[in-house]
Every structure is written in C-alpha cells, then in structure tokens.
N, C-alpha and C. Protein backbone atom coordinates (compact mmCIF):
# COMPACT_ATOMS: atom_id res chain seq x y z
N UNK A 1 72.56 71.09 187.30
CA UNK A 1 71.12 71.23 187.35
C UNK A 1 70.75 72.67 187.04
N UNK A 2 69.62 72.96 186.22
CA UNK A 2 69.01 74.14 185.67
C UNK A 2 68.48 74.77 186.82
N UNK A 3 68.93 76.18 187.21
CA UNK A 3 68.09 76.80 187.94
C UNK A 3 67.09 77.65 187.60
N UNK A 4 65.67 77.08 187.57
CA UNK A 4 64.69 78.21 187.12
C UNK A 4 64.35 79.50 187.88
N UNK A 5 64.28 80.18 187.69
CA UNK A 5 64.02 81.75 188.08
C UNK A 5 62.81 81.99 187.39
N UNK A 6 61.66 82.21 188.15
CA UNK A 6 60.56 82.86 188.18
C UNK A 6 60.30 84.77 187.64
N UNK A 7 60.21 84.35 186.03
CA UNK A 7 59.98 85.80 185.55
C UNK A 7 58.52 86.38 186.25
N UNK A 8 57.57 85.86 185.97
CA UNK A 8 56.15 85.46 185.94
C UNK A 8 55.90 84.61 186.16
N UNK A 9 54.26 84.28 186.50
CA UNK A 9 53.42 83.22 186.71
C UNK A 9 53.57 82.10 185.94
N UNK A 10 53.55 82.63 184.26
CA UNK A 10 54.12 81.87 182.63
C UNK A 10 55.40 81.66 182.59
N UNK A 11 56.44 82.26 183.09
CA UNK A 11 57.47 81.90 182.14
C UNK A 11 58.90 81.94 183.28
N UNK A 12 59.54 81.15 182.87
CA UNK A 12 61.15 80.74 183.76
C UNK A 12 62.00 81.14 183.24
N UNK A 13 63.37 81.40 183.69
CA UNK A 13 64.60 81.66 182.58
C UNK A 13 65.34 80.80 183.53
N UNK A 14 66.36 80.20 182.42
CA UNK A 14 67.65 79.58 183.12
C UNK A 14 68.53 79.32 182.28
N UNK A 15 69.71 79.17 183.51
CA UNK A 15 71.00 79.16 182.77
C UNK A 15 70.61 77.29 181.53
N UNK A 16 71.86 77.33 181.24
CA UNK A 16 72.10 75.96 180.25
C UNK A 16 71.26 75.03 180.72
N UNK A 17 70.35 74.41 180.71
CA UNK A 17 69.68 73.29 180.97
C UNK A 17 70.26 71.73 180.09
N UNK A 18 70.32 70.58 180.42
CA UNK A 18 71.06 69.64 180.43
C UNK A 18 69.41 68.53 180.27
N UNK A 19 69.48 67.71 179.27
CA UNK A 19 68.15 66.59 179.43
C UNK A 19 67.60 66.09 180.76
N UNK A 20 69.21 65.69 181.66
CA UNK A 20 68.05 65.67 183.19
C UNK A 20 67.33 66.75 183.51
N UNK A 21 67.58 67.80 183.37
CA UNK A 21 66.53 68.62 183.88
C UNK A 21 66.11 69.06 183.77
N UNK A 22 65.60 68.30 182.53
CA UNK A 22 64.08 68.54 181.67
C UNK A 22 62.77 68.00 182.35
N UNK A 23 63.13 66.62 183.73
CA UNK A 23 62.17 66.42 184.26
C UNK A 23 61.86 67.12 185.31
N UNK A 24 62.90 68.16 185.64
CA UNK A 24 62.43 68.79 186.90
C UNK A 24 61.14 69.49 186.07
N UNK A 25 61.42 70.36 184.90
CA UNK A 25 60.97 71.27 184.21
C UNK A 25 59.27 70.94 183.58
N UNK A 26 59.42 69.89 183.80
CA UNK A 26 58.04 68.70 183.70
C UNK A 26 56.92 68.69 184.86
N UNK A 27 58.12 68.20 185.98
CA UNK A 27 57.48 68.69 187.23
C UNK A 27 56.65 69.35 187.97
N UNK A 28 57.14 70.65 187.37
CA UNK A 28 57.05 71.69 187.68
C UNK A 28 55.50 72.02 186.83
N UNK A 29 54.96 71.38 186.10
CA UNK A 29 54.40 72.09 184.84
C UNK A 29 54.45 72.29 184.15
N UNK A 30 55.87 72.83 183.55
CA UNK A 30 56.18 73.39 182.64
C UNK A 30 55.35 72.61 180.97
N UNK A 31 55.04 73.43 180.19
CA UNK A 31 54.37 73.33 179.19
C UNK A 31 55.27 73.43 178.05
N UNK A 32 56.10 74.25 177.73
CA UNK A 32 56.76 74.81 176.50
C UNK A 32 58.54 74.83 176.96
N UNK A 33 59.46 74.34 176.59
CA UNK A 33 60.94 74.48 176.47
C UNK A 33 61.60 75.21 175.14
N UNK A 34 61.98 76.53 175.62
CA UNK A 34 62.28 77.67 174.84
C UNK A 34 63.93 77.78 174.80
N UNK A 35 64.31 77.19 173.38
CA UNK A 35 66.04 77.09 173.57
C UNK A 35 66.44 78.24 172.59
N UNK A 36 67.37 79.25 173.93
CA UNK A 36 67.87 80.58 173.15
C UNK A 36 69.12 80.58 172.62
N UNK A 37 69.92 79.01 172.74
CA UNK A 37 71.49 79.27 172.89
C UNK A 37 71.46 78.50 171.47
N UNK A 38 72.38 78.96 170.69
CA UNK A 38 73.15 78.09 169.40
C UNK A 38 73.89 77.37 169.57
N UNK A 39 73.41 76.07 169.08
CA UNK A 39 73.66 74.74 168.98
C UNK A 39 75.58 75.57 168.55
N UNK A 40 76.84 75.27 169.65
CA UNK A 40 77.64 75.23 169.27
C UNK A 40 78.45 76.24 169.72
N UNK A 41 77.88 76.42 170.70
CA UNK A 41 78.03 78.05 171.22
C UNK A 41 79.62 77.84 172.45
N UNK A 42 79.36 76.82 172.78
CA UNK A 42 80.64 76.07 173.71
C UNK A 42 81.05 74.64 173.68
N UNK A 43 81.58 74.20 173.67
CA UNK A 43 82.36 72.51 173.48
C UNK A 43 81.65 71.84 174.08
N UNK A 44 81.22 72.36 175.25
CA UNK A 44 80.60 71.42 176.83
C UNK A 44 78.92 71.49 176.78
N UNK A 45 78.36 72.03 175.56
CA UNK A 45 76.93 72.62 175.88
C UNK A 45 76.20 71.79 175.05
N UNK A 46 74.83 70.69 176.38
CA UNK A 46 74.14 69.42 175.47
C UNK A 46 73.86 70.10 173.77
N UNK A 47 73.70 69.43 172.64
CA UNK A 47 73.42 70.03 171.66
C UNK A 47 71.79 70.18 171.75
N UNK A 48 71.00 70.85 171.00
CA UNK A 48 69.73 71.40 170.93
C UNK A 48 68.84 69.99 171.14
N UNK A 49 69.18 69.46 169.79
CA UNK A 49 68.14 67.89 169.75
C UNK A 49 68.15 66.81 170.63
N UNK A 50 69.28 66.93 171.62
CA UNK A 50 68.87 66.05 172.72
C UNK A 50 68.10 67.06 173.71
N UNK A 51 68.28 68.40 174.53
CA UNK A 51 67.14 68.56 174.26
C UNK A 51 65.45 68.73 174.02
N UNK A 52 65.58 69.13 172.75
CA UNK A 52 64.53 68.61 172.34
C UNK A 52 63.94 67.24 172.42
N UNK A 53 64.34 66.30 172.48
CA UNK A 53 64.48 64.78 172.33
C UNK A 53 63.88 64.61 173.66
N UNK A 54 64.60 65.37 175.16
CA UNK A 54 64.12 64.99 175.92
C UNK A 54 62.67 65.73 176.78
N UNK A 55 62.72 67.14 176.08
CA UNK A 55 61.45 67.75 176.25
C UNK A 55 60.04 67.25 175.83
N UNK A 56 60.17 66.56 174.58
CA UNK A 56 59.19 65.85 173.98
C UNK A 56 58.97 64.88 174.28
N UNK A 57 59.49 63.77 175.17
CA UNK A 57 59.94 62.52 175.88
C UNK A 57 59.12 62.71 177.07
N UNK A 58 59.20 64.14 177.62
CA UNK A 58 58.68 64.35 178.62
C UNK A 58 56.73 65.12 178.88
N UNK A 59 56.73 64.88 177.66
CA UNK A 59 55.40 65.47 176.90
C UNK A 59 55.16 67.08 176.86
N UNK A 60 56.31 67.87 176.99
CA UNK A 60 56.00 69.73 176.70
C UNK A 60 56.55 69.49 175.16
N UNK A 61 56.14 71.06 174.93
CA UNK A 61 56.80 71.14 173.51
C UNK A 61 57.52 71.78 173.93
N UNK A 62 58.46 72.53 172.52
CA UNK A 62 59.86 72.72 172.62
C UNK A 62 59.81 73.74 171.42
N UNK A 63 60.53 74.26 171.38
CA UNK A 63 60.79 75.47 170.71
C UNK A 63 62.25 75.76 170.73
N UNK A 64 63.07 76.48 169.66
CA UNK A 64 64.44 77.08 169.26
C UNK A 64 64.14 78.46 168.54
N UNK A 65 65.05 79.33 169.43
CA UNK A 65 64.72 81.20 169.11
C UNK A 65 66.03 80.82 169.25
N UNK A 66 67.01 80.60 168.45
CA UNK A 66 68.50 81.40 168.85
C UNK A 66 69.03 82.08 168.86
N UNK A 67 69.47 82.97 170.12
CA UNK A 67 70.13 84.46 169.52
C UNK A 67 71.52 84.40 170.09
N UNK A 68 72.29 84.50 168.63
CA UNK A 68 73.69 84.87 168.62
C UNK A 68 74.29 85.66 169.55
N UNK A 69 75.58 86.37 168.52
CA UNK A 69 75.65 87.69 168.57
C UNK A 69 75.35 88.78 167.95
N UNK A 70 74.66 88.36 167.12
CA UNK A 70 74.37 89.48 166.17
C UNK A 70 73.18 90.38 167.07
N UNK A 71 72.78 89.72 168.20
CA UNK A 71 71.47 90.17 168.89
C UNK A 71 69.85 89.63 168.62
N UNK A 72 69.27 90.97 169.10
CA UNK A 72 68.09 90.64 168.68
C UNK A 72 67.08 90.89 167.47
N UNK A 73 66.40 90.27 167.15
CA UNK A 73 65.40 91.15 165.89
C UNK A 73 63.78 90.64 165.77
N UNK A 74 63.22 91.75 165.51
CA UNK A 74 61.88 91.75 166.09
C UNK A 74 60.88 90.06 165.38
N UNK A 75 61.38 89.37 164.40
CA UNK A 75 61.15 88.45 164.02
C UNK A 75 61.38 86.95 165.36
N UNK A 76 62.07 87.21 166.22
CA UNK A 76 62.52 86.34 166.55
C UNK A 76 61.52 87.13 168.37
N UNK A 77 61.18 88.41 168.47
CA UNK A 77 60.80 88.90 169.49
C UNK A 77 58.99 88.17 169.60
N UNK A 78 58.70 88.27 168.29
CA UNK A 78 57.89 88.38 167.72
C UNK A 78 56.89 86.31 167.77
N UNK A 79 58.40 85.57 167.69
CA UNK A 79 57.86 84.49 167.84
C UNK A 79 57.77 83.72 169.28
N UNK A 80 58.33 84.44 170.00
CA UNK A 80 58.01 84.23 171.67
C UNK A 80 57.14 84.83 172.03
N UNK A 81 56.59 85.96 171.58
CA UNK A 81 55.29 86.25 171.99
C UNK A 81 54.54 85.21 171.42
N UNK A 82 54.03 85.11 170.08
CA UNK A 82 53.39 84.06 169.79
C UNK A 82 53.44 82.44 170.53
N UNK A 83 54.81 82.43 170.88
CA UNK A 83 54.29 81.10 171.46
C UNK A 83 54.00 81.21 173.15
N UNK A 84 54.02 82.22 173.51
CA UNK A 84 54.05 82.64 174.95
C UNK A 84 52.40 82.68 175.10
N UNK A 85 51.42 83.44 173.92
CA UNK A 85 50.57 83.78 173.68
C UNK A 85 49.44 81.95 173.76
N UNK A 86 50.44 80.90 173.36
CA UNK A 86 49.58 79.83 172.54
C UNK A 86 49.73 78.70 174.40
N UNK A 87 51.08 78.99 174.69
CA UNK A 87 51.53 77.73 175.68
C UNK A 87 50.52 77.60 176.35
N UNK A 88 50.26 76.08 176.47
CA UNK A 88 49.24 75.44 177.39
C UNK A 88 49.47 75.64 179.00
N UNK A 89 50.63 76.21 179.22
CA UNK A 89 51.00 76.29 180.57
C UNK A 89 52.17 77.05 180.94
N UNK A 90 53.15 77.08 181.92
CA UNK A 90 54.36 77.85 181.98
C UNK A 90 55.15 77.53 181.09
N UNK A 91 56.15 78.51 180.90
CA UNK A 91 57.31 78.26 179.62
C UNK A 91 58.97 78.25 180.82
N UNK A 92 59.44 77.44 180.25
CA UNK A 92 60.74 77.73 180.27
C UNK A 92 61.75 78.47 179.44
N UNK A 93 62.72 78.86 179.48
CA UNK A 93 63.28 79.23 178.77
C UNK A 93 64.86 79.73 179.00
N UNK A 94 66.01 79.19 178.00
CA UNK A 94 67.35 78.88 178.64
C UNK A 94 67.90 79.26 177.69
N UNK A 95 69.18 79.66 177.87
CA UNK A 95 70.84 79.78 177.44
C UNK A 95 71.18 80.08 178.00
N UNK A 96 73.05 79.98 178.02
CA UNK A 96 74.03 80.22 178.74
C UNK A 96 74.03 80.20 180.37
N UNK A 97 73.39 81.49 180.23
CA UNK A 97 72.91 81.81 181.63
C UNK A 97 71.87 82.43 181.95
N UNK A 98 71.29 82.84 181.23
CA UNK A 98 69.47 82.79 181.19
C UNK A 98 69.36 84.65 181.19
N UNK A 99 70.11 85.25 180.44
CA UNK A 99 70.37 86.91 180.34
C UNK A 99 69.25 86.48 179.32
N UNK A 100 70.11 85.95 178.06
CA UNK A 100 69.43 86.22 176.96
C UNK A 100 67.44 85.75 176.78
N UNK A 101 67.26 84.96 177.30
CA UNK A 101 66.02 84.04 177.52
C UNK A 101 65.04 85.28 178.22
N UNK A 102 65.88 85.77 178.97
CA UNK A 102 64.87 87.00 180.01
C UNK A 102 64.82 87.84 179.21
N UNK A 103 66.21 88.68 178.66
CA UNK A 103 66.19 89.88 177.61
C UNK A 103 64.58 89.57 176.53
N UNK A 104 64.61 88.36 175.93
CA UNK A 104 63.80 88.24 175.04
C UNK A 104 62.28 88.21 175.21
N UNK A 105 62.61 87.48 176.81
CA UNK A 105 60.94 87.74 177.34
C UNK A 105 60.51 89.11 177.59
N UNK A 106 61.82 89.87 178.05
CA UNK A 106 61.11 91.07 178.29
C UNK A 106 60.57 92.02 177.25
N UNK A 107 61.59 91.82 176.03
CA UNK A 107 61.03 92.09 174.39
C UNK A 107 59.70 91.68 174.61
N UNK A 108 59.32 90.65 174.20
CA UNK A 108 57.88 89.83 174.00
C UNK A 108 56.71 90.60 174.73
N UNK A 109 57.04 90.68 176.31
CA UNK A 109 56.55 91.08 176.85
C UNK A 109 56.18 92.48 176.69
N UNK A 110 56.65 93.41 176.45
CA UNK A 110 56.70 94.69 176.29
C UNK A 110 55.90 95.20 174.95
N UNK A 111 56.48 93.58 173.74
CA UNK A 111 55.92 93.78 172.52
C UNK A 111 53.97 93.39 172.73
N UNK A 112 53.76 92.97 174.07
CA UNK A 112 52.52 92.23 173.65
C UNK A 112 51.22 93.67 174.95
N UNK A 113 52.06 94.62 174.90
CA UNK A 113 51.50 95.97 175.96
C UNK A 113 52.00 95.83 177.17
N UNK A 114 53.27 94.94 177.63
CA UNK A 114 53.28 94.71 179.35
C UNK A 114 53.94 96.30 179.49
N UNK A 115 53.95 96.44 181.06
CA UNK A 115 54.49 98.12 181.09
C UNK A 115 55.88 97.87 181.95
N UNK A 116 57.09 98.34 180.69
CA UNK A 116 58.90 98.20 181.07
C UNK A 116 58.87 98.32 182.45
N UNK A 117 58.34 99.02 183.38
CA UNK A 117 59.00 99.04 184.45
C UNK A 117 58.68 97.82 185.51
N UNK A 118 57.15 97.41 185.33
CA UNK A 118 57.00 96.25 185.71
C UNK A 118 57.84 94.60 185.33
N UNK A 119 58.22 94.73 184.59
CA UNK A 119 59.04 93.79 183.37
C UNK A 119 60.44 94.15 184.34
N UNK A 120 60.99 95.17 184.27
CA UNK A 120 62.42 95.37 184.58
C UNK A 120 62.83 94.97 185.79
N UNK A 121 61.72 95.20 186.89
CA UNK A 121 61.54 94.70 188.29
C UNK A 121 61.47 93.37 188.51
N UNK A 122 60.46 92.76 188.25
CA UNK A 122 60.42 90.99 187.81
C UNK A 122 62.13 91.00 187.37
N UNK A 123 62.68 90.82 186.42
CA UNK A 123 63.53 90.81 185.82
C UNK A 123 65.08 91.04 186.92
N UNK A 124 64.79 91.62 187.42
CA UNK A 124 65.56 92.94 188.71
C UNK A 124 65.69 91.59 189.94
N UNK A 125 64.39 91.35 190.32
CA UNK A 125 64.07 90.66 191.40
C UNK A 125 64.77 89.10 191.59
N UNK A 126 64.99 88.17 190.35
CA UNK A 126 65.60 87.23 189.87
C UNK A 126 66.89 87.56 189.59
N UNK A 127 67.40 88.40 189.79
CA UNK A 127 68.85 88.86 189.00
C UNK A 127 69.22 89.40 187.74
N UNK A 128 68.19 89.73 186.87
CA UNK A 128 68.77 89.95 185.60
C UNK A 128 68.45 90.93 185.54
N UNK A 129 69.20 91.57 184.47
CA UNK A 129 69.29 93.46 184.33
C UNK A 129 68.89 93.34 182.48
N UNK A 130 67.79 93.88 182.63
CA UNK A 130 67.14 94.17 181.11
C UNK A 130 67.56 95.55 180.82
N UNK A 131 68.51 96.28 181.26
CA UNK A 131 68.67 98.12 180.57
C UNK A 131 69.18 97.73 179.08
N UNK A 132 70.21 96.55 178.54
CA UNK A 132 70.31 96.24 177.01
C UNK A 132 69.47 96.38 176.49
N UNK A 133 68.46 96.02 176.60
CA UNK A 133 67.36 96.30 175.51
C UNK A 133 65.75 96.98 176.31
N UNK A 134 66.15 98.07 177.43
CA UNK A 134 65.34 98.55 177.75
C UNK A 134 64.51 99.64 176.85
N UNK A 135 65.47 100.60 175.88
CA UNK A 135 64.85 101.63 174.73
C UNK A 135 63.75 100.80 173.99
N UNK A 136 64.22 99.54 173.28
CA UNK A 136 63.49 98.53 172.77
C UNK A 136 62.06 98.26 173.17
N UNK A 137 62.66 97.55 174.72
CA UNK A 137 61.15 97.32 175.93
C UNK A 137 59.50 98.67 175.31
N UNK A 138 60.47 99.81 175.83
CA UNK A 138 59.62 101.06 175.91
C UNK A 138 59.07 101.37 174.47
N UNK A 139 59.78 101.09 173.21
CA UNK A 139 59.09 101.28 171.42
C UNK A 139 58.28 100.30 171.78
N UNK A 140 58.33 98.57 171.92
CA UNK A 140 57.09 98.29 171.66
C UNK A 140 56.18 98.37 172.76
N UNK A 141 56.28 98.69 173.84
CA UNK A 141 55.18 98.95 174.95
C UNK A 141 54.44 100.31 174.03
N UNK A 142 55.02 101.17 173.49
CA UNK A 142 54.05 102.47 173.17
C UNK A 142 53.44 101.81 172.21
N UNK A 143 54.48 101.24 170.74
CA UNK A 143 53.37 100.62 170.00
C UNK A 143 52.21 99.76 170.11
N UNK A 144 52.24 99.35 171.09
CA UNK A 144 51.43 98.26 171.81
C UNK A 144 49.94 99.38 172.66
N UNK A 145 50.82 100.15 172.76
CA UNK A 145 49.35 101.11 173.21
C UNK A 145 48.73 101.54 172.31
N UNK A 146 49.06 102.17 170.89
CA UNK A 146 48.86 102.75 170.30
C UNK A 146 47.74 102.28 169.69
C-alpha cells in the first residue's frame, strides 16, 4: 500500500503506488496521479498503463514526468508546475520512493515563486531531504521574483 505524505494542502508524494491504491488516492480527493518512475525501472514495479488504467477508472487524471537518471530538466520542472497550476484538486505523486516526486515538486514549486526554505521544511517534515536540487530550488525562486 502507497503511503502518501503530505507535501502541501495540493500535493502528496509516495513511494511506488500499485492500482489498489489508486482508490485510496480517490478517496482521499485526490484529483491528478503524477507518475515519476520509468516504466521498467525494476522487474517487480506495476507498469505505467495499468496505472493509468486504474487512475482513470477511478475518475482523476493522470499524468507521466519520468525522471531517470539522467536527472532533472527544466522542461519536465516546468510541466508539473503547469499541471499543479491546472489540477482540479490535490495531486499525487510517486516513484520508487517518493524522493524523486518531492525533488520535482519542490523544483515546480520554487519555479512558480514558492520561498526554498519553506519548501525544504514541508519536505524536511515528511522525510525527504531536497539539498539535491536545493541551488536549483533558489535560481528559480529568484527568477520567479524577478
């Protein structure tokens, strides 16, 4: 079972999520299912389109940002804000173990004026450590002021 962790009011991170618990994620509200992991990433990991299959089953939409290893890039930072910006309601959002899903929110977040240290705390408070891409956080928070 997916454990959601409360970034914000909007948005969840969690580890691997599995089609059952896509209805918790329903439950809950949730509006938007945000898949960060590549289809293929481990032997044991549901593939994307089930899924999807069952997010849409469950009436949220669904969304795929996958980030490798190659990391991150502002194209892909860029489309979680946008859909963070559009969701009718809270977002979820998963891989592995829900580093990467947070890392990216906190991108988004930072890219859309939030202020890093508030972000890092949230982030902090749930368990996850955003300093990987904290320099990042802080370029687009200034550009975002600017």
């Amino acid at each position: 079972m997916g454990e959601f962790r409360k970034l914000s009011d909007t948005f969840y991170a969690s580890p691997q999520v599995s089609p059952q618990d896509i209805s918790k994620a329903a439950a809950m509200g949730m509006a938007l299912v945000v898949n960060n992991r590549p289809d293929g990433e481990a032997a044991d990991q549901p593939e994307g389109a089930a899924i999807e299959a069952a997010t849409r089953a469950a009436g949220m939409d669904y969304l795929a940002i996958p980030i490798g290893s190659a990391g991150f890039s502002e194209p892909q930072v860029e489309r979680l804000q946008d859909a963070l910006a559009s969701a009718q309601g809270p977002v979820l959002g998963f891989c592995r173990s829900g580093t990467r899903s947070t890392l990216l929110w906190s991108l988004a977040k930072a890219r859309s004026g939030g202020d890093p240290d508030a972000i890092a705390e949230a982030a902090a408070a749930v368990g996850y450590d955003v300093s990987p891409v904290r320099p990042a956080m802080d370029m687009f928070a200034a550009r975002a002021a600017e």
